[in-house]
N, C-alpha and C. Protein backbone atom coordinates (compact mmCIF):
# COMPACT_ATOMS: atom_id res chain seq x y z
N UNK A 1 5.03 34.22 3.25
CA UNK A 1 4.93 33.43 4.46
C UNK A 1 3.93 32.30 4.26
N UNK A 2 4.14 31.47 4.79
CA UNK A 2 3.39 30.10 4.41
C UNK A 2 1.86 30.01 5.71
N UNK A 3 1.49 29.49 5.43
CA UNK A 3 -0.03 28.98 6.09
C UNK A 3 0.86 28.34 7.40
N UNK A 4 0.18 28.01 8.44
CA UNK A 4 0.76 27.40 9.28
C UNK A 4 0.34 26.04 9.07
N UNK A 5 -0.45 25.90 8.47
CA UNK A 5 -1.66 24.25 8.11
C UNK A 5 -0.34 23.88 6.91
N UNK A 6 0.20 24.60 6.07
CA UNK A 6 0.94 24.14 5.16
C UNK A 6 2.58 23.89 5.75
N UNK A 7 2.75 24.75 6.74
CA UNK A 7 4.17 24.39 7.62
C UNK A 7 4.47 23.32 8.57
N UNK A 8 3.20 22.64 9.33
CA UNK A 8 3.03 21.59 9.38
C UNK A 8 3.16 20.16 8.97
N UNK A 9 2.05 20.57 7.56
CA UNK A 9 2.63 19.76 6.62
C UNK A 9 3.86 19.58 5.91
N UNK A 10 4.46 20.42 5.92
CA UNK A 10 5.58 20.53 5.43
C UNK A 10 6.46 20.28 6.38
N UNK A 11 6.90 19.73 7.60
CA UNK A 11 7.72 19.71 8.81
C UNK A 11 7.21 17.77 8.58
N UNK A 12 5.77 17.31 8.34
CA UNK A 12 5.57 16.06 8.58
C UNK A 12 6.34 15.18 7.65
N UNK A 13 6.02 15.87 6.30
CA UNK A 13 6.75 14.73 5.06
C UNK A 13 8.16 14.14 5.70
N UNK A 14 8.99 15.37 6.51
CA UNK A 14 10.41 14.62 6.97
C UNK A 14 9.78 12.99 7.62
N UNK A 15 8.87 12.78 7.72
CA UNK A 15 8.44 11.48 8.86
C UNK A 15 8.68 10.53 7.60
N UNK A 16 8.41 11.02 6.19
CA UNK A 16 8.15 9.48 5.24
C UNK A 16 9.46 9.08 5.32
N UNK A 17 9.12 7.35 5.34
CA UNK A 17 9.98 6.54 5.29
C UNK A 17 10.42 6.12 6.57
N UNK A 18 9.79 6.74 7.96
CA UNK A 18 10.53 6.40 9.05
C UNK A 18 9.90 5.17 9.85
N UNK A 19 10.37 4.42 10.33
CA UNK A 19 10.02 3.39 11.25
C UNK A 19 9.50 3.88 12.32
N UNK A 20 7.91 3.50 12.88
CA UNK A 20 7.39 4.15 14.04
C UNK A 20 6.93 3.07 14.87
N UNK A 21 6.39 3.59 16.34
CA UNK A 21 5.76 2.67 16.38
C UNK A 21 4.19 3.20 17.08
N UNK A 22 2.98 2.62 16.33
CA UNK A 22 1.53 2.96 16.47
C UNK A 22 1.18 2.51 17.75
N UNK A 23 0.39 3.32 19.03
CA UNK A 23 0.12 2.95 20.10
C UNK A 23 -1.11 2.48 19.79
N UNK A 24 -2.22 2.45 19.28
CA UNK A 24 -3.54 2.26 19.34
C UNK A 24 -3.51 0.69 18.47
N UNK A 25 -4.75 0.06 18.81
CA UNK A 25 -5.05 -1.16 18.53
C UNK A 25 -4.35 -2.22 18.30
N UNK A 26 -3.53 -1.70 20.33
CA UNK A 26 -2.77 -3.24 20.84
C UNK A 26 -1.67 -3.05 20.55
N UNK A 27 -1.66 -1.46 19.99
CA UNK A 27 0.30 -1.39 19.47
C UNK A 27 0.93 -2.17 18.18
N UNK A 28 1.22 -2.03 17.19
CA UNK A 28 2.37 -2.45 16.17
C UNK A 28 3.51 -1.32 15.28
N UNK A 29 4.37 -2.16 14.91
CA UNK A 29 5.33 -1.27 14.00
C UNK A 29 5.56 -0.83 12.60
N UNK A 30 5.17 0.27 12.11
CA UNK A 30 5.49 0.38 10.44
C UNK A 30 5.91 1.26 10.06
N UNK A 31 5.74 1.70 8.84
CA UNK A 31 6.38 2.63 8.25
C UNK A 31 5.34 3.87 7.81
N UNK A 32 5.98 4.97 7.40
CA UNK A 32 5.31 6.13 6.95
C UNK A 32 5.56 6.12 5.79
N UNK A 33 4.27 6.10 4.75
CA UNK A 33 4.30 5.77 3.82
C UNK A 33 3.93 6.98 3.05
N UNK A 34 2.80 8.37 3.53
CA UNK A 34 2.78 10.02 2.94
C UNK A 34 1.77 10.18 4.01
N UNK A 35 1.86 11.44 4.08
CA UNK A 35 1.07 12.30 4.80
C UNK A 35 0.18 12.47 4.31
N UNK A 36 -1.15 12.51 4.81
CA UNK A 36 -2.34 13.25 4.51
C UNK A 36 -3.41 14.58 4.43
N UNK A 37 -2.48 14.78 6.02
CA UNK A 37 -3.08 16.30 5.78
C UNK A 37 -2.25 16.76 7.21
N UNK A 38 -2.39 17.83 7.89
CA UNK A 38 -1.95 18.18 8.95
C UNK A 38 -1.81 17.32 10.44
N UNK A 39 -2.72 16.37 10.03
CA UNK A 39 -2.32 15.68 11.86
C UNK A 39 -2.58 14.20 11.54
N UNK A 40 -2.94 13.39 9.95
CA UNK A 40 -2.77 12.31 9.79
C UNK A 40 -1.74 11.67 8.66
N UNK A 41 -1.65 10.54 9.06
CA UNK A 41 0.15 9.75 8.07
C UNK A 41 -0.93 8.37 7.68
N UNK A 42 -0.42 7.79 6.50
CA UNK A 42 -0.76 6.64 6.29
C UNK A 42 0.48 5.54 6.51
N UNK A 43 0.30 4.79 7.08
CA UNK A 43 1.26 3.93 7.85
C UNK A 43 1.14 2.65 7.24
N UNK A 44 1.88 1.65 6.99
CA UNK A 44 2.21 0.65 6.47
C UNK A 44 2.63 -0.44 7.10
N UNK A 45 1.79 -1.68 7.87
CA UNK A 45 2.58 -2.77 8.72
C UNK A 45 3.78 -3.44 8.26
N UNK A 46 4.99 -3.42 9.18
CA UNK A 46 6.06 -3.81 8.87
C UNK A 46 5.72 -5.07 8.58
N UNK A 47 4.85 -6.40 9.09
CA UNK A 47 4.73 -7.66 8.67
C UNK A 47 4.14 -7.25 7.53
N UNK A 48 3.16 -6.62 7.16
CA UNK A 48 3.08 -6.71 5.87
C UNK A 48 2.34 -5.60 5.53
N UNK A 49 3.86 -5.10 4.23
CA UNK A 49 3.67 -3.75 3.96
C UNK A 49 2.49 -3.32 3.32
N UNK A 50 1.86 -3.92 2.56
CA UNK A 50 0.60 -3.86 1.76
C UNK A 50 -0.93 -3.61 2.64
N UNK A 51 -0.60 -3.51 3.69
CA UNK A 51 -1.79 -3.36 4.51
C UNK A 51 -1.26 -1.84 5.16
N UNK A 52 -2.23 -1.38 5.08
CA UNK A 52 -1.90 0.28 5.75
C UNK A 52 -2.90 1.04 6.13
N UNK A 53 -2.71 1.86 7.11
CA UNK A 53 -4.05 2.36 7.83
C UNK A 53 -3.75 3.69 7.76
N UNK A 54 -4.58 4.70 8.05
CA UNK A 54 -4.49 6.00 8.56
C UNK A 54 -4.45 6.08 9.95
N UNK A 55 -3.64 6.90 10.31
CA UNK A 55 -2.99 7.19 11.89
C UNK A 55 -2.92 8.61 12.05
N UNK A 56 -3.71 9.22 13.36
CA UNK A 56 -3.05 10.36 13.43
C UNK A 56 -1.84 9.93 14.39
N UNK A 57 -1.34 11.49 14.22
CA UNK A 57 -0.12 12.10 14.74
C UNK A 57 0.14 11.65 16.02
N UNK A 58 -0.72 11.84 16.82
CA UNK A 58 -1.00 11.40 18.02
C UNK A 58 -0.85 10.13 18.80
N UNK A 59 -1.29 9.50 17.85
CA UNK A 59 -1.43 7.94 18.21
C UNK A 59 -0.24 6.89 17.54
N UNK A 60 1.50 7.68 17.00
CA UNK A 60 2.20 7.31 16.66
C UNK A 60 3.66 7.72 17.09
N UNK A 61 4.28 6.83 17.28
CA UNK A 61 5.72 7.18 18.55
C UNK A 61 6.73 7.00 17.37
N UNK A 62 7.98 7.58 17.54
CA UNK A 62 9.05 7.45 16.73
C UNK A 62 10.29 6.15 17.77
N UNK A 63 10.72 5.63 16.48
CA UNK A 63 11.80 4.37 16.97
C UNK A 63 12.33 4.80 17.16
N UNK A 64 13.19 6.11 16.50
CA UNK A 64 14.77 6.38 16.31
C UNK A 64 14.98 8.22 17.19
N UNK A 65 15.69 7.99 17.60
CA UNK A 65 16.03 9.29 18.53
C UNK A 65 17.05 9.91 18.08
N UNK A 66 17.07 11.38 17.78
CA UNK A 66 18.38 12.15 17.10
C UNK A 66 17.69 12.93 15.84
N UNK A 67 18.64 12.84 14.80
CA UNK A 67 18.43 13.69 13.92
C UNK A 67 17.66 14.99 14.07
């Protein structure tokens, strides 16, 4: 049986690669670029991918509805 800290993590990786969008500092849109640990993603600005922040979980909305 797995850790629950590791099932977590393991439920988040499905997020890489997805288009989100970050509520905190004024709101913008990027990408998930890997997870860090249980409740933070490093995120990537869609204007420009080379700039990327750490985000928790919290403070990040999904574009796409389904799957």
């Amino acid at each position: 049986m797995q850790k629950p800290n590791q099932e977590v993590i393991s439920y988040n990786l499905k997020m890489v690669g997805s288009e989100v969008h970050v509520v905190k500092n004024g709101g913008w849109r990027g990408k998930v670029e890997k997870v860090i640990d249980s409740e933070y993603f490093e995120i990537s600005r869609i204007e420009n991918p080379l700039e990327t922040e750490i985000v928790s979980m919290y403070d990040i909305r999904s574009t796409t509805y389904g799957t």
